[in-house]
Protein backbone atom coordinates (compact mmCIF):
# COMPACT_ATOMS: atom_id res chain seq x y z
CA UNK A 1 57.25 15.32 24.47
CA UNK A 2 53.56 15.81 24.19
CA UNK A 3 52.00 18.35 21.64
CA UNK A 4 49.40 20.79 22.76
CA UNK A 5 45.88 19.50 23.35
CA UNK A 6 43.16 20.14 21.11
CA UNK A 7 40.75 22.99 21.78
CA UNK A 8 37.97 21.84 22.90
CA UNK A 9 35.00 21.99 20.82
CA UNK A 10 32.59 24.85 20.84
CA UNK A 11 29.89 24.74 23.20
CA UNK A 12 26.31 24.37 21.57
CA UNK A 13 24.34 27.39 21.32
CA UNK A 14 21.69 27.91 23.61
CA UNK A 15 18.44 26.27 22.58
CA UNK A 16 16.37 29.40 22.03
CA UNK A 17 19.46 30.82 19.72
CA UNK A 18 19.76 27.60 18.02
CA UNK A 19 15.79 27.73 17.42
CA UNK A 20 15.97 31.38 16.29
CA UNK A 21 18.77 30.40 13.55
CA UNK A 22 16.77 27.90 12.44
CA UNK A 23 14.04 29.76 11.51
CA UNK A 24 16.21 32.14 9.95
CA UNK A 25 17.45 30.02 7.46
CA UNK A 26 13.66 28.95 6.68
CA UNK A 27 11.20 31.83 7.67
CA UNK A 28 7.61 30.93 8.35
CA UNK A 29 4.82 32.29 10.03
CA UNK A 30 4.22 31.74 13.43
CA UNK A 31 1.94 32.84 16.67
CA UNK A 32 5.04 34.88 18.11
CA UNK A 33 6.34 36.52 14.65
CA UNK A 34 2.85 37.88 13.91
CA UNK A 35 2.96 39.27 17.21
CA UNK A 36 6.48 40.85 16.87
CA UNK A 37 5.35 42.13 13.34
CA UNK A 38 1.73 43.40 14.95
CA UNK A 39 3.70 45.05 17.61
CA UNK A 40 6.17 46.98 15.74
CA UNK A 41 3.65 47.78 13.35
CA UNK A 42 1.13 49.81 15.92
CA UNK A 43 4.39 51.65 17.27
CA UNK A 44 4.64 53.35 13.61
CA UNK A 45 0.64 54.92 14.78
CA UNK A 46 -0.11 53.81 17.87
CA UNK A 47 -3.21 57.35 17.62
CA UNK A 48 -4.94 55.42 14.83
CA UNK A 49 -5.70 52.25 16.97
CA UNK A 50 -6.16 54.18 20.66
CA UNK A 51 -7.72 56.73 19.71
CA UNK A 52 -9.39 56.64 15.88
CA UNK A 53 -10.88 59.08 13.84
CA UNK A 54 -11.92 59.16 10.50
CA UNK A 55 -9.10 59.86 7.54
CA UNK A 56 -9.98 61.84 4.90
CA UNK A 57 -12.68 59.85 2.79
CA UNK A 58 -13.33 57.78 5.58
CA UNK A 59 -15.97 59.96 6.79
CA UNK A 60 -16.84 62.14 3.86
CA UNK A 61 -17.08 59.59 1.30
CA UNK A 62 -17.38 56.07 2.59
CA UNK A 63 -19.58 56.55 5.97
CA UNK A 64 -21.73 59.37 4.06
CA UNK A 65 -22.51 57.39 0.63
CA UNK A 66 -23.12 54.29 3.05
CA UNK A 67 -25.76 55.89 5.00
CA UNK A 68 -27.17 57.27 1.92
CA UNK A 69 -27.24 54.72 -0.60
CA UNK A 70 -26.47 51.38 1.15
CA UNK A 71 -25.81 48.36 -0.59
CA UNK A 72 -25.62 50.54 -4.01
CA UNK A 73 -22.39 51.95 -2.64
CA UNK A 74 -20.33 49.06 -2.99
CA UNK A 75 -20.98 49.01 -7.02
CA UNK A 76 -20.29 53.49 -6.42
CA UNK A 77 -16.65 54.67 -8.14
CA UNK A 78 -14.93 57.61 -5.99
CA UNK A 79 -12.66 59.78 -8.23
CA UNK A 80 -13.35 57.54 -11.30
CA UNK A 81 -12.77 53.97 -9.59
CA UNK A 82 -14.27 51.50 -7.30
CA UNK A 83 -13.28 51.01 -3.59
CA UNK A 84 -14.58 47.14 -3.04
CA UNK A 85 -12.64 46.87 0.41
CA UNK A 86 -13.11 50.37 2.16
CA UNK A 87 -17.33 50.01 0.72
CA UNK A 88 -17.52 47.04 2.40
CA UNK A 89 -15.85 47.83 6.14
CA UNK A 90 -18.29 50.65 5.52
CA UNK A 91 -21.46 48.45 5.41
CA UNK A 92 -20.10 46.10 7.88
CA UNK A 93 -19.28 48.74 10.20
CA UNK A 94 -22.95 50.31 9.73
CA UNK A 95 -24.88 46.65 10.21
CA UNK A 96 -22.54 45.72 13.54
CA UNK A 97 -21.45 48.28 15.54
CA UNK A 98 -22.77 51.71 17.27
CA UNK A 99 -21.85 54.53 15.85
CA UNK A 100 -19.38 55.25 18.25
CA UNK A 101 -17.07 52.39 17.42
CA UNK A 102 -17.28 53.25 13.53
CA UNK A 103 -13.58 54.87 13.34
CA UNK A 104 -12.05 51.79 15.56
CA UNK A 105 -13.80 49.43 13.52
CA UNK A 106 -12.46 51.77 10.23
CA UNK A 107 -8.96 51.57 11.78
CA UNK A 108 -8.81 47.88 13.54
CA UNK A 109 -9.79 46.65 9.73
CA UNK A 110 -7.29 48.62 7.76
CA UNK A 111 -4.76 47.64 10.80
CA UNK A 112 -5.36 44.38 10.17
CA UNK A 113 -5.62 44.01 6.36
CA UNK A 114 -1.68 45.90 6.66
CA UNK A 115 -0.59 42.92 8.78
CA UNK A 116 -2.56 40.14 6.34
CA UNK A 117 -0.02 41.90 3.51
CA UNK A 118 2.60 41.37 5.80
CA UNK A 119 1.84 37.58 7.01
CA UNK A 120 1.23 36.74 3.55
CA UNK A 121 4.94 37.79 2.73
CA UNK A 122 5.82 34.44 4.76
CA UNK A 123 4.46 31.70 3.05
CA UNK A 124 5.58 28.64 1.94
CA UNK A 125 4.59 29.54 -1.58
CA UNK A 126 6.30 32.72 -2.07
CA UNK A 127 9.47 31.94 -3.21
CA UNK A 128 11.23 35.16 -1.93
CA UNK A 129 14.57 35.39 0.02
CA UNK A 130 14.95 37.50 3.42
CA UNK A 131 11.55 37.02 4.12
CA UNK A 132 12.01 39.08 7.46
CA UNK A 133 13.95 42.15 6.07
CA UNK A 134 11.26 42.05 3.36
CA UNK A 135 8.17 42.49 5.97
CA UNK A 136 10.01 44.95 8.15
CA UNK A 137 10.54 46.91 4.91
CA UNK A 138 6.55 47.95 4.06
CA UNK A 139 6.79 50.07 7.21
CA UNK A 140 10.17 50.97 8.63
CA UNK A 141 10.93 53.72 6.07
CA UNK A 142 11.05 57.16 6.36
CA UNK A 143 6.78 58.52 5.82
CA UNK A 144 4.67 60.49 7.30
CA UNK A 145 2.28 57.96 8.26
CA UNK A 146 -0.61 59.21 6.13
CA UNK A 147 -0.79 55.88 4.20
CA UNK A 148 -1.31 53.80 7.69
CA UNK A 149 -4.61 52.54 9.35
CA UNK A 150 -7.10 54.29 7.75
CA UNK A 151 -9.33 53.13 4.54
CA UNK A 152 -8.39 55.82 2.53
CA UNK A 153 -4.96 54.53 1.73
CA UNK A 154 -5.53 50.95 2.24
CA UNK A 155 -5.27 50.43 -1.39
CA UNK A 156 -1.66 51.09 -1.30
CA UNK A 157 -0.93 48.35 0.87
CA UNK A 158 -3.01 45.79 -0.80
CA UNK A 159 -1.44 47.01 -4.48
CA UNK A 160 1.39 44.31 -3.03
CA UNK A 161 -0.88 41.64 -3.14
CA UNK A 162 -0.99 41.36 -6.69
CA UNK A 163 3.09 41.37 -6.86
CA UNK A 164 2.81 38.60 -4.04
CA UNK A 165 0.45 36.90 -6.26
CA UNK A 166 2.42 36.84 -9.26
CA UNK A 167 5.72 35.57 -7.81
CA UNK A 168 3.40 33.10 -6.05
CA UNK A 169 3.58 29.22 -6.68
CA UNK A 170 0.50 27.29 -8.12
CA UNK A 171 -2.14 26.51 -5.50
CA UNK A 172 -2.18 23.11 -5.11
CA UNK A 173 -6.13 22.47 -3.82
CA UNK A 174 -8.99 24.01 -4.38
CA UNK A 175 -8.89 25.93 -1.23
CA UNK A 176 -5.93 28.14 -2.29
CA UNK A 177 -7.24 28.15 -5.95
CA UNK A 178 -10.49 29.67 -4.62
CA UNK A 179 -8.84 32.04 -2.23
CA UNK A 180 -5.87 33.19 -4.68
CA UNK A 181 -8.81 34.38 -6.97
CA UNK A 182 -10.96 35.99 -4.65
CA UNK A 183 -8.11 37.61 -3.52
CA UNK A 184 -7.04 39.22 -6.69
CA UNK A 185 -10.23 40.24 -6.89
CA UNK A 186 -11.33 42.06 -3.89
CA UNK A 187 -7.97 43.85 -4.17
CA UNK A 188 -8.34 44.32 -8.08
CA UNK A 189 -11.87 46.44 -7.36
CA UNK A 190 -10.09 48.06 -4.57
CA UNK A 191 -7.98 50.87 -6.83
CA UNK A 192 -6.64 51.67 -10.16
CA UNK A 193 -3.24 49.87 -9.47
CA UNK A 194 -4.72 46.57 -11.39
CA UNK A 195 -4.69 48.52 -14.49
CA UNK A 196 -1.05 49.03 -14.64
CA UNK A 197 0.17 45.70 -12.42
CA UNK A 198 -2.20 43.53 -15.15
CA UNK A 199 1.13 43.10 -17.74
CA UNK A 200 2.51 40.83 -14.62
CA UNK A 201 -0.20 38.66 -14.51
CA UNK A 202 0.23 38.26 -18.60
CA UNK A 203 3.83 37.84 -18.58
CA UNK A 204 3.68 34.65 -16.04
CA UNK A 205 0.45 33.18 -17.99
CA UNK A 206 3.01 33.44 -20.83
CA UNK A 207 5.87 31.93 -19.61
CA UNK A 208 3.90 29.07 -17.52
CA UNK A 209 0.84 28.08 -19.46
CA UNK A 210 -1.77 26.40 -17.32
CA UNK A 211 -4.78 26.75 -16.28
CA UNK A 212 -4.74 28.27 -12.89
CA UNK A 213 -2.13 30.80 -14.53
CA UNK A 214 -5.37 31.50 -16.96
CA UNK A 215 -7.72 31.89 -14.31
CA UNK A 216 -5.72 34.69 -12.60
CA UNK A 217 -4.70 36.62 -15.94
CA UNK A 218 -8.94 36.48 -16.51
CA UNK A 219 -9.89 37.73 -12.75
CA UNK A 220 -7.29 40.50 -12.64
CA UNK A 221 -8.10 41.57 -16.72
CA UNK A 222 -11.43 41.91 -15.65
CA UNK A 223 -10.66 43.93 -12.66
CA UNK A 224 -8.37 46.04 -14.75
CA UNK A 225 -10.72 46.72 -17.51
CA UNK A 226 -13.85 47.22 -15.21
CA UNK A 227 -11.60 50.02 -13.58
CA UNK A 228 -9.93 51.67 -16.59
CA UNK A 229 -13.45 52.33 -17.96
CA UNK A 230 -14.83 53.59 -15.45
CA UNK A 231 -11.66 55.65 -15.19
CA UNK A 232 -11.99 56.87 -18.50
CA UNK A 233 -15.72 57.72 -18.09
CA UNK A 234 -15.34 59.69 -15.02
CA UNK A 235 -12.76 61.98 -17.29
CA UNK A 236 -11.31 63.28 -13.99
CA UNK A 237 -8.71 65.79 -14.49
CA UNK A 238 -6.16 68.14 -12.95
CA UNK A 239 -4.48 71.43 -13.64
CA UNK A 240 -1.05 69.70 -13.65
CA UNK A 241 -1.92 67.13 -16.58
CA UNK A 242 -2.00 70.20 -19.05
CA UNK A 243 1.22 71.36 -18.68
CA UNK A 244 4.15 71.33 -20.79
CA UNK A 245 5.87 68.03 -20.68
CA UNK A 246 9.27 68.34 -19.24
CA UNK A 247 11.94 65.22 -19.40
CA UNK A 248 14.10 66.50 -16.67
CA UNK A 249 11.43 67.40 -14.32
CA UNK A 250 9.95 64.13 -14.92
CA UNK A 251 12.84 62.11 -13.93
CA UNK A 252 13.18 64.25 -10.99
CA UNK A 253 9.60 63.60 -9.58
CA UNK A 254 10.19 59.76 -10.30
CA UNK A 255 13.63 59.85 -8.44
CA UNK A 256 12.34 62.03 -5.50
CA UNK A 257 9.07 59.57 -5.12
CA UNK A 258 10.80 56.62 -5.47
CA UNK A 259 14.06 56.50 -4.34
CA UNK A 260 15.07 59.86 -2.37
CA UNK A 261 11.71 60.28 -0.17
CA UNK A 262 11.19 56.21 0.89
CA UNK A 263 14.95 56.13 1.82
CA UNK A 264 15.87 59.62 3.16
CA UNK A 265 12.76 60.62 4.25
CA UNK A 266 10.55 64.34 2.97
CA UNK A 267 12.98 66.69 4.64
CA UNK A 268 15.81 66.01 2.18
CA UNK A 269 13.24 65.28 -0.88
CA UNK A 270 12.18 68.39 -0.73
CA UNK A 271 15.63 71.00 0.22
CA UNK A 272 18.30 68.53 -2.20
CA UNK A 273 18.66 70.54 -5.69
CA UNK A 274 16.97 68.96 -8.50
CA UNK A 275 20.34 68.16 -10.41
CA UNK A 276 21.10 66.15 -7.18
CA UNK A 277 17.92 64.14 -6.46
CA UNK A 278 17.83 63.39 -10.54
CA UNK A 279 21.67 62.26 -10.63
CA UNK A 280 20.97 60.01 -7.47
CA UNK A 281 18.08 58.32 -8.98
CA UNK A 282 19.13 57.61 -12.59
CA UNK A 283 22.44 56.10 -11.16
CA UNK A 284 20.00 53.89 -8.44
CA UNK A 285 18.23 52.95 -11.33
CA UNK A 286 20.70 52.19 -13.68
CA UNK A 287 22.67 49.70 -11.12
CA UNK A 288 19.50 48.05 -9.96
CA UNK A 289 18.98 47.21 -13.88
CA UNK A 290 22.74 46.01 -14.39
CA UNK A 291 22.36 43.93 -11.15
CA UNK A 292 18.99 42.50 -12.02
CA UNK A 293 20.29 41.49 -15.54
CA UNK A 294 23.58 39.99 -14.96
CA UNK A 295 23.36 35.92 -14.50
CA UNK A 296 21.93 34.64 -11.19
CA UNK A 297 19.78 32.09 -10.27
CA UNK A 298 16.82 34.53 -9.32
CA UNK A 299 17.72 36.78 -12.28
CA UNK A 300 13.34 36.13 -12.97
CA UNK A 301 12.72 36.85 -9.86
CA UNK A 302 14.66 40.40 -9.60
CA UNK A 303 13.30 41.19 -13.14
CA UNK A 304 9.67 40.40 -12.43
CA UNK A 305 10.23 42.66 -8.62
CA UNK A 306 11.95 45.66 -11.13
CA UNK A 307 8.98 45.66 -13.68
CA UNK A 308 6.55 45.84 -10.85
């Protein structure tokens, strides 16, 4: 007597699903995914980009200092640092375009520089896994949207351009020597962030010794230094620095900013009890340091992401 026949096997998946798990496995940039990514991106502030306005220091500082010093504004620091990327959209935006169009130019640009952050997470020289989750994660948390489209706040975004660029692999022409430098710094003159994210740059000159390892640890010290002096000659302070230093309070600001608020959202940063909100972020931190350190082959990588 005959056994059972064998199942047949599986039918193929459909050519677009096969195509889509392909590029799964190896993410890359492409015409559609920078559309997907541009699209979901102007549904977080779809205002900003139909109907602009000037944010903050976009008008008051920026366009204002433009029209009255000009080309003199781009070497001008605002609250004790220089703002290379928002000085020049300003002088662009002066020398192009009526009036009128000023806060869409303002907005397309810092629209645009957002989605060059995210596009950049995709290439072939950033060694990162979950490339996807990791773009969809600078803008589907929990915010107010204060930070988005606007030059104000565009030096938040670009402060992940110098983590991209120290995880990044050696450029192998000119081209991307040229263009990793320039890079680091436009961004570097663009906030204070170099002065703290510098220690990065130091650590992989130290552990790969090379020249284009060099070059970068000299651009972004020179940012870094350029901005902590003038940072320490504008002697900018607030009422807050002169109080009492408390260690409690201070891990519960850290563990509201950075764990409670991005993940939760304000609401609950603000009504959980302090005991709560510092409990939840010493134990985040504390497993996020015994996970980085325990053996793995990207044990680096997580250490280098942790320190940043």
């Amino acid at each position: 007597m005959n056994g059972p026949s064998p199942a047949p096997p599986p039918a193929p998946p459909h050519r677009l699903v096969a195509a889509l798990q392909a590029w799964w496995r190896e993410p890359r940039l492409t015409w559609w995914v920078l559309a997907l990514l541009a699209g979901l991106l102007a549904l977080r502030k779809p205002h900003a980009l139909l109907a602009p306005q000037f944010w903050a220091e976009d008008g008051s500082v920026f366009l204002i200092e433009q029209d009255q010093l000009g080309l003199a504004a781009l070497f001008t620091p605002y609250m004790g640092y220089l703002h290379a990327i928002p000085r020049h959209v300003a002088w662009l935006a002066a020398h192009l375009f009526d009036p009128a169009w000023w806060p869409a130019c303002y907005n397309g640009l810092a629209y645009a520089i957002w989605l060059a952050v995210f596009a950049r997470t995709f290439s072939p020289r950033l060694p990162l896994p979950h490339k996807p989750w990791l773009a969809l994660l600078f803008f589907v948390g929990p915010q107010t949207g204060e930070i988005l489209f606007n030059l104000t706040n565009v030096q938040w975004i670009t402060a992940f351009v110098f983590i991209q660029q120290a995880l990044i692999a050696r450029p192998q022409n000119w081209c991307q020597r040229l263009g990793d430098l320039a890079l680091l710094a436009v961004v570097g003159l663009t906030g204070p962030f170099v002065v703290a994210l510098l220690p990065l740059f130091a650590w992989r000159c130290w552990r790969d010794r090379h020249a284009d390892n060099f070059a970068a640890l000299i651009v972004v010290s020179a940012c870094a230094a350029t901005q902590a002096w003038l940072i320490h000659r504008a002697q900018i302070t607030f009422e807050h620095q002169h109080a009492t230093f408390h260690f409690f309070n201070t891990l519960t600001v850290l563990s509201r900013r950075l764990l409670i608020w991005p993940a939760f959202g304000p609401t609950l940063a603000h009504d959980l009890p302090a005991i709560v909100i510092c409990g939840l972020g010493v134990a985040f931190v504390v497993a996020l340091f015994g996970a980085a350190w325990r053996p793995h082959p990207r044990r680096l990588l997580r250490l280098q992401l942790i320190a940043a």
